[in-house]
Protein backbone atom coordinates (compact mmCIF):
# COMPACT_ATOMS: atom_id res chain seq x y z
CA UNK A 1 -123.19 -52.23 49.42
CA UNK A 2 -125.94 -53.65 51.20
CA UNK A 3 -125.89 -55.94 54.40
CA UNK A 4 -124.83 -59.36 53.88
CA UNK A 5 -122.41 -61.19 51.70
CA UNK A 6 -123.09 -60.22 48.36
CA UNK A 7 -120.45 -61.57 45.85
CA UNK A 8 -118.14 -58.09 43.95
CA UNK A 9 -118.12 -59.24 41.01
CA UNK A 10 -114.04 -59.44 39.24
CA UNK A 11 -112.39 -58.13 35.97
CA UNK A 12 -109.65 -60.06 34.36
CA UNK A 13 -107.95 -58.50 31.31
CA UNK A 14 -105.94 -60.21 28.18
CA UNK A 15 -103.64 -57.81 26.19
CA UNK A 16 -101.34 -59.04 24.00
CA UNK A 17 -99.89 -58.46 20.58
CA UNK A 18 -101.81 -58.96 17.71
CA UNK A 19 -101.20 -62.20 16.29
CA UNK A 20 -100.43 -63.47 19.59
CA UNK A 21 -103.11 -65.84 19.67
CA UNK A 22 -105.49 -63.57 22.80
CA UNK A 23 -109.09 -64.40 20.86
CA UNK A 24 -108.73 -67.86 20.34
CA UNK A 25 -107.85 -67.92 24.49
CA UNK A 26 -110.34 -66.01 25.28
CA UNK A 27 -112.93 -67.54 23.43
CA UNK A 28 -111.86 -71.04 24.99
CA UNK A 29 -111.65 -69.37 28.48
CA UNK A 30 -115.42 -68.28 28.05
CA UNK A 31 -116.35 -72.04 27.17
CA UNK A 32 -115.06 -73.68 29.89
CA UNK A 33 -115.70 -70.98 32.42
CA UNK A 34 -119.73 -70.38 32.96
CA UNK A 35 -118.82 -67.78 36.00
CA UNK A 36 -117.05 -65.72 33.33
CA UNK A 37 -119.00 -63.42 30.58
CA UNK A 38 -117.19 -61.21 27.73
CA UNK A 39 -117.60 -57.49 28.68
CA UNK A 40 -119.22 -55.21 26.02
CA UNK A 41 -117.88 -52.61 24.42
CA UNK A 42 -119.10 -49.11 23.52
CA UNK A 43 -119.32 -48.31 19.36
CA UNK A 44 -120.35 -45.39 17.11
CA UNK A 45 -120.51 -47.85 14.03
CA UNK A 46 -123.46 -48.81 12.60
CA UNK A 47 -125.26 -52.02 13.90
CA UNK A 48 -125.32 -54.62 11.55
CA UNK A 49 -127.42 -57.26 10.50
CA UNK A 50 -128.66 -59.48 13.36
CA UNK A 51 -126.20 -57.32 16.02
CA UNK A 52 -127.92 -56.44 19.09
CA UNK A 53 -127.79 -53.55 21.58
CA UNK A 54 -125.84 -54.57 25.34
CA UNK A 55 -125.35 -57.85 23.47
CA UNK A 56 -122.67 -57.09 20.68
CA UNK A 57 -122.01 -53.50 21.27
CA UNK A 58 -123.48 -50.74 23.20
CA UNK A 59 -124.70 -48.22 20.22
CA UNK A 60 -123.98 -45.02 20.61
CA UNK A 61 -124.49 -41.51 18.26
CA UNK A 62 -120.77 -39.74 17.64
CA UNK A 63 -122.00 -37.20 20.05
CA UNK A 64 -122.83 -39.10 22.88
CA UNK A 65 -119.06 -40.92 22.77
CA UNK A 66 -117.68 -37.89 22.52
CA UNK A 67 -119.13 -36.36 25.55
CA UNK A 68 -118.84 -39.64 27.85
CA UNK A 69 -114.87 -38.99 26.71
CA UNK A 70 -115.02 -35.42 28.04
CA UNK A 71 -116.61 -36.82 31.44
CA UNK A 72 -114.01 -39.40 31.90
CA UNK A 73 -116.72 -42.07 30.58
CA UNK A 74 -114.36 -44.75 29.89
CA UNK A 75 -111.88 -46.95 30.96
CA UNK A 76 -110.33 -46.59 27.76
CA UNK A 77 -111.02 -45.68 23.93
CA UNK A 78 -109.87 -45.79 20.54
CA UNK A 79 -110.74 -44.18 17.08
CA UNK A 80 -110.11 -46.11 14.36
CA UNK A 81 -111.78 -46.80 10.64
CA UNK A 82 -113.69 -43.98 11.20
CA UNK A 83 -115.64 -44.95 14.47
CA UNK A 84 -114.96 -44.70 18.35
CA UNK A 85 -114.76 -47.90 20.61
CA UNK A 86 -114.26 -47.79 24.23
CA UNK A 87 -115.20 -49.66 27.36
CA UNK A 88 -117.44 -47.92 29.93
CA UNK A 89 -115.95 -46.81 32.59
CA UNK A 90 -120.33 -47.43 34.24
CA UNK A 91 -121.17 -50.60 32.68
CA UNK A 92 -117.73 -51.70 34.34
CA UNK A 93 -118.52 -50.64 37.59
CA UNK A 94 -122.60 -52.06 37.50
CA UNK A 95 -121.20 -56.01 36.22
CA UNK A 96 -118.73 -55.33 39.62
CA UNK A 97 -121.46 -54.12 41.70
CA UNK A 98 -123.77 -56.74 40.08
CA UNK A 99 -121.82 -59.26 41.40
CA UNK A 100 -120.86 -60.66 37.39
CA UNK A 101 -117.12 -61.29 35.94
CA UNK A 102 -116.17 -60.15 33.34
CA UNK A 103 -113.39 -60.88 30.57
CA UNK A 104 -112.03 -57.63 29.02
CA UNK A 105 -109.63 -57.51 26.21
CA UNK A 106 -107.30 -54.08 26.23
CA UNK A 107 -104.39 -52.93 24.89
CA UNK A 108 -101.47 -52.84 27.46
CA UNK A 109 -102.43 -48.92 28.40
CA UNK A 110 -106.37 -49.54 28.64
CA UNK A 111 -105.20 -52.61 30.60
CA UNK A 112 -103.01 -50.80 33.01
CA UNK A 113 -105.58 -47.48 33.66
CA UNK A 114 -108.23 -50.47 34.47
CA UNK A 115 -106.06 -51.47 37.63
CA UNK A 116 -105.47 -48.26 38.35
CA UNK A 117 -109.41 -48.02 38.59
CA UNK A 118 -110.20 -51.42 40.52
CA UNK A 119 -107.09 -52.39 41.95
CA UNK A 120 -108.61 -55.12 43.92
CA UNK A 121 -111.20 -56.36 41.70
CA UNK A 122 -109.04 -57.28 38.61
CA UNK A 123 -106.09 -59.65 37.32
CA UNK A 124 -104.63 -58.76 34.22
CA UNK A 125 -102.83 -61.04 31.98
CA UNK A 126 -100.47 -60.43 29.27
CA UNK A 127 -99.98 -63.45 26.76
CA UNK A 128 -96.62 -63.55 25.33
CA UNK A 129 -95.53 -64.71 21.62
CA UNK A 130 -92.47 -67.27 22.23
CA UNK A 131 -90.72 -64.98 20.25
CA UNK A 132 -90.85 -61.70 17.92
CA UNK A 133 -89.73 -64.33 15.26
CA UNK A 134 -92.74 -66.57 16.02
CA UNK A 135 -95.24 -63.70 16.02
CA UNK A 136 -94.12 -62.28 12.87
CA UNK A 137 -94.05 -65.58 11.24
CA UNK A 138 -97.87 -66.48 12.64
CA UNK A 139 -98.59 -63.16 11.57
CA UNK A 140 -96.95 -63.92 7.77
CA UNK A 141 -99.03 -67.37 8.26
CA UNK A 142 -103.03 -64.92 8.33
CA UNK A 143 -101.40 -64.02 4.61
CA UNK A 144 -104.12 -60.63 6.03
CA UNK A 145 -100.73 -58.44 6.35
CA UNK A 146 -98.97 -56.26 3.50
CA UNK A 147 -95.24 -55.48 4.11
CA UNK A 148 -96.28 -51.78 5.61
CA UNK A 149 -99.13 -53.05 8.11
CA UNK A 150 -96.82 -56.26 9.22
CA UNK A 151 -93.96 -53.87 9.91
CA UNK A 152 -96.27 -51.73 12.23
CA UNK A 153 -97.74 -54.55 14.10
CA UNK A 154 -94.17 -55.82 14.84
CA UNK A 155 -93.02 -52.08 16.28
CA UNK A 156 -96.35 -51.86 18.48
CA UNK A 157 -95.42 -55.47 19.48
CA UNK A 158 -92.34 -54.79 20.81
CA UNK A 159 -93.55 -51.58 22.58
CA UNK A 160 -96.07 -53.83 24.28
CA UNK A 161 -93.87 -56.43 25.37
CA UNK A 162 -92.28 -53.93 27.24
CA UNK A 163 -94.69 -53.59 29.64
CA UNK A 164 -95.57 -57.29 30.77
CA UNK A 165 -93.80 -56.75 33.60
CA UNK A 166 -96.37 -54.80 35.24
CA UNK A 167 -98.89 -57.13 34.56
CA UNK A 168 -100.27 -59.70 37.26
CA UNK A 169 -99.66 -62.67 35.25
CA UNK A 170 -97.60 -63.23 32.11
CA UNK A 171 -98.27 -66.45 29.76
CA UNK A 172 -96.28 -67.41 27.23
CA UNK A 173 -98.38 -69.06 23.70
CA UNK A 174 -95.79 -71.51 22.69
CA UNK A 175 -98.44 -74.35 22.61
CA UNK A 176 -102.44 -73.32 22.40
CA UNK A 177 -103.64 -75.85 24.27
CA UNK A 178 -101.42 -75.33 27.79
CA UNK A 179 -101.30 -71.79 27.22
CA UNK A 180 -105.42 -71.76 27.54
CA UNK A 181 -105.21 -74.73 30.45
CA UNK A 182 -102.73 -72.03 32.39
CA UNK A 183 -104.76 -69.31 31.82
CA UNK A 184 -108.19 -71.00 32.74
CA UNK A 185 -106.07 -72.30 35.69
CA UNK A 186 -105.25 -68.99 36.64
CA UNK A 187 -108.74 -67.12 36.20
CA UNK A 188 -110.54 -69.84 38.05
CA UNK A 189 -108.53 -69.32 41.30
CA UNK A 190 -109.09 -65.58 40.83
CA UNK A 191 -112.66 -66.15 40.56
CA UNK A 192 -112.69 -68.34 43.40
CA UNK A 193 -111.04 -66.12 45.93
CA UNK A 194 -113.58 -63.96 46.75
């Protein structure tokens, strides 16, 4: 780095279940806090209409993922509908470098290789369904879920859950509304202790 002060920038990271409520957080978090931008992900889909490159997605051709995978390109990555997603493990370090925070959304693994990688640069939060009952029943409520598909979100749930413990700050989403006042509370002292 060179001579002088210049602010690192920080990572925070939300993984919870699905139906947990982690979007509609986030996307408050990112209102209220100017300091704090979404981090972009890597794709192989196809843009769509109006989507723009570094702004929605990072593009890239099947054959460029793959071989940022075989180089240990990303933090993490995924294959699913018939496309790659991932977060890059470059683009990561640049917004640090760069002196910009960034908001990251991961699953629990993705979350926990990220610390492993910038151990003093990020906070990671898990947010917590008050219940396995609540969560299936707000998943039920999205009427988005056949029996099969609900079923498997509820076994990955309770894998997750597992590890919250080794995350730096757990919130439980009983109420929207203090659950996003606790976590802005949280992320602004973060960002603040620089």
């Amino acid at each position: 780095m060179a001579e002088g002060s210049q602010h690192r920038g920080r990572l925070v990271v939300f993984s919870a279940p699905s139906g947990t409520g982690k979007s509609t957080i986030a996307k408050e978090v990112l209102s209220r806090l100017k300091n704090l931008r979404f981090s972009v992900s890597a794709t192989t889909r196809q843009k769509r209409a109006g989507e723009e490159e570094a702004i929605n997605y990072y593009f890239l051709q099947r054959e460029e993922f793959e071989e940022k995978i075989r180089e240990g390109g990303f933090i993490e990555h995924e294959f699913f509908f018939g496309n790659h997603y991932g977060t890059l493990l470059d683009k990561t370090r640049e917004a640090i470098e760069g002196g910009t925070n960034l908001l990251l959304d991961l699953d629990v693994k993705g979350a926990l290789n990220l610390k492993s990688l910038f151990p003093d640069n990020s906070l990671l939060i898990f947010i917590k369904p008050p219940s396995i009952e609540v969560l299936e029943e707000r998943l039920k409520g999205r009427k988005s879920e056949d029996a099969e598909s609900l079923k498997i979100r509820l076994e990955r749930a309770k894998l997750e859950l597992v590890y919250a413990d080794r995350f730096d700050e757990v919130i439980i989403n009983e109420d929207l509304d203090s659950a996003v006042e606790g976590v802005t509370a949280i992320i602004s002292k973060f960002l603040s202790n620089t």
